[in-house]
PDB file of N, CA and C in Angstrom:
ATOM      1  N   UNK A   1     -45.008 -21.867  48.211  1.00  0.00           N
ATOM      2  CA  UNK A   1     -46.110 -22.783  48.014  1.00  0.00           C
ATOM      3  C   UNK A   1     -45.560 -24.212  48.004  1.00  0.00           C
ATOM      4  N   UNK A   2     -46.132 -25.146  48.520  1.00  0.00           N
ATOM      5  CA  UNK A   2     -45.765 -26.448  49.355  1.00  0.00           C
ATOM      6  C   UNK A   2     -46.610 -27.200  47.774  1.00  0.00           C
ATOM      7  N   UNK A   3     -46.031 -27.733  47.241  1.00  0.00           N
ATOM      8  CA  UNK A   3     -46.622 -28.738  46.140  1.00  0.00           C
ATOM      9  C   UNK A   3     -46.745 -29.735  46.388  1.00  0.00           C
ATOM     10  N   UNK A   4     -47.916 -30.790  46.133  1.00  0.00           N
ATOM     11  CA  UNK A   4     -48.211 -32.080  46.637  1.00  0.00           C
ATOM     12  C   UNK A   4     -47.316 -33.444  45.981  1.00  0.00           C
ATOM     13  N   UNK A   5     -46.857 -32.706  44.554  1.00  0.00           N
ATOM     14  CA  UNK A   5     -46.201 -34.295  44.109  1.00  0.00           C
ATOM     15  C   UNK A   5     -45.012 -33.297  43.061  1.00  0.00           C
ATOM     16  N   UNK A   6     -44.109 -34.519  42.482  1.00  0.00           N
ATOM     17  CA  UNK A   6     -43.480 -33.902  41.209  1.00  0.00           C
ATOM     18  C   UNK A   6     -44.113 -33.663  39.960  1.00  0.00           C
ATOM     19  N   UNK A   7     -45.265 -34.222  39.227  1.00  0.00           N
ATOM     20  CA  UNK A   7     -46.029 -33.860  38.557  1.00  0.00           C
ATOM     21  C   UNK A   7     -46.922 -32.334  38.426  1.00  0.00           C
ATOM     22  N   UNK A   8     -47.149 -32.176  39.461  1.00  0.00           N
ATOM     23  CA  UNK A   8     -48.124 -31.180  39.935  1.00  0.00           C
ATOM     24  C   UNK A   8     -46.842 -30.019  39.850  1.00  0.00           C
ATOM     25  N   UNK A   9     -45.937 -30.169  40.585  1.00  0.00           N
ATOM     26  CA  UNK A   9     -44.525 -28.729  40.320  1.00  0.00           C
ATOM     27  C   UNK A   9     -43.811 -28.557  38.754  1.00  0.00           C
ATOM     28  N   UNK A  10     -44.287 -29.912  38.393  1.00  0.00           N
ATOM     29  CA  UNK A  10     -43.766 -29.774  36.526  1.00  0.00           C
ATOM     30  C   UNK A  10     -44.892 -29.090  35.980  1.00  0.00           C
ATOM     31  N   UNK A  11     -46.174 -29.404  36.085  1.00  0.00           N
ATOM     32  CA  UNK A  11     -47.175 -28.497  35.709  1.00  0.00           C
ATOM     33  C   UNK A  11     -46.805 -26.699  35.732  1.00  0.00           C
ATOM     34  N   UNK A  12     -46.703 -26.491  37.194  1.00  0.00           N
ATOM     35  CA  UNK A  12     -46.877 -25.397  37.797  1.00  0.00           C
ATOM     36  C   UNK A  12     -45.888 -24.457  37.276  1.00  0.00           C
ATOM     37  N   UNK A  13     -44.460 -25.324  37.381  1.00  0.00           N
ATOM     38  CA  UNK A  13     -43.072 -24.602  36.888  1.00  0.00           C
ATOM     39  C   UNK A  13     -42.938 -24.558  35.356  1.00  0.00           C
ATOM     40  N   UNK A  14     -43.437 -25.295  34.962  1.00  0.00           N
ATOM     41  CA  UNK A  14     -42.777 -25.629  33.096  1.00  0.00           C
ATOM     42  C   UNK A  14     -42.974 -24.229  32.265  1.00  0.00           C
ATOM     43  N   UNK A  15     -41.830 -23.772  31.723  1.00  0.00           N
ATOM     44  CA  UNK A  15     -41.611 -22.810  30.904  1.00  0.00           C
ATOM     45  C   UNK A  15     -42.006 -23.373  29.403  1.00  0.00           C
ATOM     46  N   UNK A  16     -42.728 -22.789  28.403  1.00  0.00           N
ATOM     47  CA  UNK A  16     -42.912 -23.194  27.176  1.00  0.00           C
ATOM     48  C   UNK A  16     -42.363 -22.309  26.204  1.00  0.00           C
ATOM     49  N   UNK A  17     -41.584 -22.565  25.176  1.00  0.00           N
ATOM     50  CA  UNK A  17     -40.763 -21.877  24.209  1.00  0.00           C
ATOM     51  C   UNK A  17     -41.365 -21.615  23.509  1.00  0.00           C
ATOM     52  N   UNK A  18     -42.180 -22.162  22.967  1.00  0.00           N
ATOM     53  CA  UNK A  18     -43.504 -21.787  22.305  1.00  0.00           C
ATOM     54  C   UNK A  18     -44.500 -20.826  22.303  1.00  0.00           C
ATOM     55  N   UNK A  19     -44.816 -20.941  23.841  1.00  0.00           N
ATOM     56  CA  UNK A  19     -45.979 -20.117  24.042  1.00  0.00           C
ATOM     57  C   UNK A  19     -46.142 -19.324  25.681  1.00  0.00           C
ATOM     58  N   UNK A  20     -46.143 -18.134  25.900  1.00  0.00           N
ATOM     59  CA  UNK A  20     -45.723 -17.342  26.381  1.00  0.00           C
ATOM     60  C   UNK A  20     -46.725 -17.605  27.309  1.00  0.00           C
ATOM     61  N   UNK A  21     -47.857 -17.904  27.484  1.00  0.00           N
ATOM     62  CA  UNK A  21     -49.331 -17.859  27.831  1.00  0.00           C
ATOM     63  C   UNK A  21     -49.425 -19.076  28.512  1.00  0.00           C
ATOM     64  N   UNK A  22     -49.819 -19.952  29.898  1.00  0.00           N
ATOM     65  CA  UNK A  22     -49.998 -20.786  29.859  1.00  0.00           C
ATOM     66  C   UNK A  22     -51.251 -21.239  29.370  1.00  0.00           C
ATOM     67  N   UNK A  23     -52.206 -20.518  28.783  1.00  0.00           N
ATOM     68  CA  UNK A  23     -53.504 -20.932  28.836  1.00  0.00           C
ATOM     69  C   UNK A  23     -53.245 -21.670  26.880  1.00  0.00           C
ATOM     70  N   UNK A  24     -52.395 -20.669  26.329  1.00  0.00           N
ATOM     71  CA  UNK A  24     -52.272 -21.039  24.485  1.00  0.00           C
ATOM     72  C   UNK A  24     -51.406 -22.269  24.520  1.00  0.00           C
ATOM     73  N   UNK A  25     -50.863 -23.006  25.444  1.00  0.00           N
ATOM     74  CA  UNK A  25     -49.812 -24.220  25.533  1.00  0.00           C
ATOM     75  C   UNK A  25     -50.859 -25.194  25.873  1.00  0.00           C
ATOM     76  N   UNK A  26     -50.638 -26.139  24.698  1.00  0.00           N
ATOM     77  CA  UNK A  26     -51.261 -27.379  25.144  1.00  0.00           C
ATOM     78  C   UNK A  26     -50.672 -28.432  25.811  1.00  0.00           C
ATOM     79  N   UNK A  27     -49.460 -28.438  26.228  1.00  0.00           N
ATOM     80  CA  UNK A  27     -48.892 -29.412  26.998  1.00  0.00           C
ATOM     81  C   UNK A  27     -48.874 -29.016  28.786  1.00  0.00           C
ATOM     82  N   UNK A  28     -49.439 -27.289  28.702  1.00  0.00           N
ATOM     83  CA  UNK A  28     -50.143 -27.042  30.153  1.00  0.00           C
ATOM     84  C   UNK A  28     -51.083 -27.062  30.639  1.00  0.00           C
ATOM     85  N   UNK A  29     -51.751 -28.293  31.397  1.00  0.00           N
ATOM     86  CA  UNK A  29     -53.025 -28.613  31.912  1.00  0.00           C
ATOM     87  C   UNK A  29     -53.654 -28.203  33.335  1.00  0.00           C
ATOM     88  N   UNK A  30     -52.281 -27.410  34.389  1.00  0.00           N
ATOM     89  CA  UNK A  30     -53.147 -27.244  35.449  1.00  0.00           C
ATOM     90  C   UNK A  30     -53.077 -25.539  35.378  1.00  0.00           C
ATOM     91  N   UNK A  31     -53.819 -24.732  36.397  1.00  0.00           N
ATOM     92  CA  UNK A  31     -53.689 -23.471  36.517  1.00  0.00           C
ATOM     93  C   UNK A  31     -53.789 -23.174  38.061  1.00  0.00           C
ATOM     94  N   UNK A  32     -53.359 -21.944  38.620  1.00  0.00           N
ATOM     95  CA  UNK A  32     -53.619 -21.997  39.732  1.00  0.00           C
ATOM     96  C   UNK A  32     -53.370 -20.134  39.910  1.00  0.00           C
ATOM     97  N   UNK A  33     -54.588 -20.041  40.673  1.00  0.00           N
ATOM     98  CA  UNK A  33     -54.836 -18.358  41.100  1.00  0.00           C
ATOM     99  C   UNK A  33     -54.375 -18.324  42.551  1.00  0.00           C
ATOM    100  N   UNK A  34     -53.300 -18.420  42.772  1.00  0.00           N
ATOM    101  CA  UNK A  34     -53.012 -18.152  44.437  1.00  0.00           C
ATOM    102  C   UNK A  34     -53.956 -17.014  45.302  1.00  0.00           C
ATOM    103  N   UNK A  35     -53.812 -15.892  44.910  1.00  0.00           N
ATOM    104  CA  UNK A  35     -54.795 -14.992  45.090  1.00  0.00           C
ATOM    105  C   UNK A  35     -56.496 -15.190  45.189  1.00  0.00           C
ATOM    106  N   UNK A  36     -56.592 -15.963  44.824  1.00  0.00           N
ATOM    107  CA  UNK A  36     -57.994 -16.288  44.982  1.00  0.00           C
ATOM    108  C   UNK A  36     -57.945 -18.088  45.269  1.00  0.00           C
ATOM    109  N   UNK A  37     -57.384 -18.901  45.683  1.00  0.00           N
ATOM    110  CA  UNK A  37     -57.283 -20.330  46.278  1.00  0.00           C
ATOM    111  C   UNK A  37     -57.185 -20.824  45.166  1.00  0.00           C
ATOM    112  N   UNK A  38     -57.368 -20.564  44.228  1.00  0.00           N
ATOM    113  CA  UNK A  38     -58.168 -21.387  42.978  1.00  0.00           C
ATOM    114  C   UNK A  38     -57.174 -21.975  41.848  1.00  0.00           C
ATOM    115  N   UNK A  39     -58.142 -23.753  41.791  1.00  0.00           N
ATOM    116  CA  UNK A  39     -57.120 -24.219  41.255  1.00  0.00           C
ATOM    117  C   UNK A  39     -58.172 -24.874  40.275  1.00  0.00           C
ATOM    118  N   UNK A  40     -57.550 -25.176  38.688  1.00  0.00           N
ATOM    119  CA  UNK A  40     -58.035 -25.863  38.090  1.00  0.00           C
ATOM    120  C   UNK A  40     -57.516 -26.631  36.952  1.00  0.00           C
ATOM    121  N   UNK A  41     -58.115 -27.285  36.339  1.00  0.00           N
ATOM    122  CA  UNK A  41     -57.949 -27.774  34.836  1.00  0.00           C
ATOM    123  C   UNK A  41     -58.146 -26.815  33.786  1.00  0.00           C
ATOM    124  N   UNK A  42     -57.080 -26.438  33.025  1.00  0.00           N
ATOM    125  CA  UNK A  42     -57.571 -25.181  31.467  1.00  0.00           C
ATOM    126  C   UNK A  42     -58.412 -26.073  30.400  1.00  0.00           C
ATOM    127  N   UNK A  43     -59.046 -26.016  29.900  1.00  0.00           N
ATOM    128  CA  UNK A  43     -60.062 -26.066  28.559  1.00  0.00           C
ATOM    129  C   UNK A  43     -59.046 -24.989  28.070  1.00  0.00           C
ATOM    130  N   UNK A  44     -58.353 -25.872  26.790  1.00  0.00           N
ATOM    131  CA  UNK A  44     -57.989 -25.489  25.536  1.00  0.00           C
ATOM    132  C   UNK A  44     -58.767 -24.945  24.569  1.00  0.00           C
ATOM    133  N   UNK A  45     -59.963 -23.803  24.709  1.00  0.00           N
ATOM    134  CA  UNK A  45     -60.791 -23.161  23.435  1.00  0.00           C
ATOM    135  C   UNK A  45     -60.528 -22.085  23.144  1.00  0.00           C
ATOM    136  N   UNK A  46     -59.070 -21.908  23.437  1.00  0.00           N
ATOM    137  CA  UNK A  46     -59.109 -20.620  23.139  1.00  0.00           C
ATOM    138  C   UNK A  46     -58.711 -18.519  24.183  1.00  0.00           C
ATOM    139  N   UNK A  47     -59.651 -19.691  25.255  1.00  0.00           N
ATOM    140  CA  UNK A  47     -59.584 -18.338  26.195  1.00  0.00           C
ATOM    141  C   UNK A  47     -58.775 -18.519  27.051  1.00  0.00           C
ATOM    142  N   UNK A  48     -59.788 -18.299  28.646  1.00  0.00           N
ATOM    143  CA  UNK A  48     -58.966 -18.471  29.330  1.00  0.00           C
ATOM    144  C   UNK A  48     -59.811 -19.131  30.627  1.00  0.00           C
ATOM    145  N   UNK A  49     -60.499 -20.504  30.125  1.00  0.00           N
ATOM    146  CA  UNK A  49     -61.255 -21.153  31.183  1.00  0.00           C
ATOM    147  C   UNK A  49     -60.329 -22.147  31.551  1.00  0.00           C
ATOM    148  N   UNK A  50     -61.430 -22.587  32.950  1.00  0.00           N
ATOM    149  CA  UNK A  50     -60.665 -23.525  33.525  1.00  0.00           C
ATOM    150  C   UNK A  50     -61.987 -24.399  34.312  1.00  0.00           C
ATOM    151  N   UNK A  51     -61.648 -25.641  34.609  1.00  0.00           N
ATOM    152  CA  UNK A  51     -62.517 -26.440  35.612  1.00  0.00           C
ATOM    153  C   UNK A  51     -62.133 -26.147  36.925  1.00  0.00           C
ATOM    154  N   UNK A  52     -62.716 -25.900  37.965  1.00  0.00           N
ATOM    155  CA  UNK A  52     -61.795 -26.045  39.077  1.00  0.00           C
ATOM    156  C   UNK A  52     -61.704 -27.258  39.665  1.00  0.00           C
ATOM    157  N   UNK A  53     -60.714 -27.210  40.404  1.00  0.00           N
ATOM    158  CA  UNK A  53     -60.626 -28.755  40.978  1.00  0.00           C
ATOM    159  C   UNK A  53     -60.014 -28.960  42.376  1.00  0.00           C
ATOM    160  N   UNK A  54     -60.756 -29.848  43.369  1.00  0.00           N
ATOM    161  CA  UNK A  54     -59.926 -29.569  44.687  1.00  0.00           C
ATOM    162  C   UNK A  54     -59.121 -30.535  44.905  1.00  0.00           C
ATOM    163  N   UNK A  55     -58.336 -31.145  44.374  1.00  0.00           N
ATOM    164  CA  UNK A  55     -57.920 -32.329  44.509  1.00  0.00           C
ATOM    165  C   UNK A  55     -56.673 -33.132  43.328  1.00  0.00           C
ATOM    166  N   UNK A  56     -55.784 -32.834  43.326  1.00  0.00           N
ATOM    167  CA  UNK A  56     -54.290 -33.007  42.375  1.00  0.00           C
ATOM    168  C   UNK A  56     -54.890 -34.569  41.708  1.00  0.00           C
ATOM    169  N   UNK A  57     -54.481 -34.447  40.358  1.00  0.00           N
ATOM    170  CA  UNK A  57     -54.955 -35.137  39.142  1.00  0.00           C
ATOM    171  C   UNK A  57     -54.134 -36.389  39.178  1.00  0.00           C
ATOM    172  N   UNK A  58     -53.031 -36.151  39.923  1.00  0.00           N
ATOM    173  CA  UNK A  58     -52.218 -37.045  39.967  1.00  0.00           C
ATOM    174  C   UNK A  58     -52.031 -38.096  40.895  1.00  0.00           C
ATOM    175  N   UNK A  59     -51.723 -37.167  42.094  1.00  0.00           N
ATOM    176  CA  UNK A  59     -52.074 -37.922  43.816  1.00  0.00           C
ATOM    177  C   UNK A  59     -53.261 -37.734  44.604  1.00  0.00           C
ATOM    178  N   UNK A  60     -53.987 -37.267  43.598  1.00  0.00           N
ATOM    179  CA  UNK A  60     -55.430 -37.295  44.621  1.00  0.00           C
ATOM    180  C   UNK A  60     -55.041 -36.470  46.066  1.00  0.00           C
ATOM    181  N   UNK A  61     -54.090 -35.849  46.296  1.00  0.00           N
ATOM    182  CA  UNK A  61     -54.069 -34.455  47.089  1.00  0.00           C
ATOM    183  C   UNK A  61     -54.775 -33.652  47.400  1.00  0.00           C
ATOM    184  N   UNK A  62     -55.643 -32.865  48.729  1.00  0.00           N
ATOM    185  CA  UNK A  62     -56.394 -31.951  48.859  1.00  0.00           C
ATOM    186  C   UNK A  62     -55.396 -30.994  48.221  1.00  0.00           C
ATOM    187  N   UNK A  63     -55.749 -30.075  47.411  1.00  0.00           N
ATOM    188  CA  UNK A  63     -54.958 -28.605  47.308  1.00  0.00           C
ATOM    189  C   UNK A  63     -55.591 -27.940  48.038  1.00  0.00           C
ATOM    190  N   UNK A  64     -54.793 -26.851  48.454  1.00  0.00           N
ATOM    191  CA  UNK A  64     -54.941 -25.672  49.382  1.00  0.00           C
ATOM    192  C   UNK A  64     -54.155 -24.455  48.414  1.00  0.00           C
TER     193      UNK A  64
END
């Protein structure tokens, strides 16, 4: 997978010592379902939502 910026691969890659889950880590904000295209922002409530989003938060990137 071809990543649009260094931000967006620190997202994607970052291991948390803390928390096993990316969805229970609050310092992890993006998500991404390869399997299904899908990319988004997590909402921290708990579960396991997300906004989707077509477009990197950072560089304004189409994602694919």
């Amino acid at each position: 997978m071809t990543l649009c910026c260094a931000d967006m691969r620190h997202q994607l890659t970052r291991r948390c010592e803390t928390h096993s889950d990316p969805f229970d880590c609050p310092d992890r904000v993006v998500s991404h379902a390869p399997e299904h295209g899908l990319w988004g922002l997590i909402i921290h409530d708990g579960g396991s939502s997300v906004i989707g989003i077509n477009f990197c938060p950072w560089c304004g990137a189409k994602l694919e």
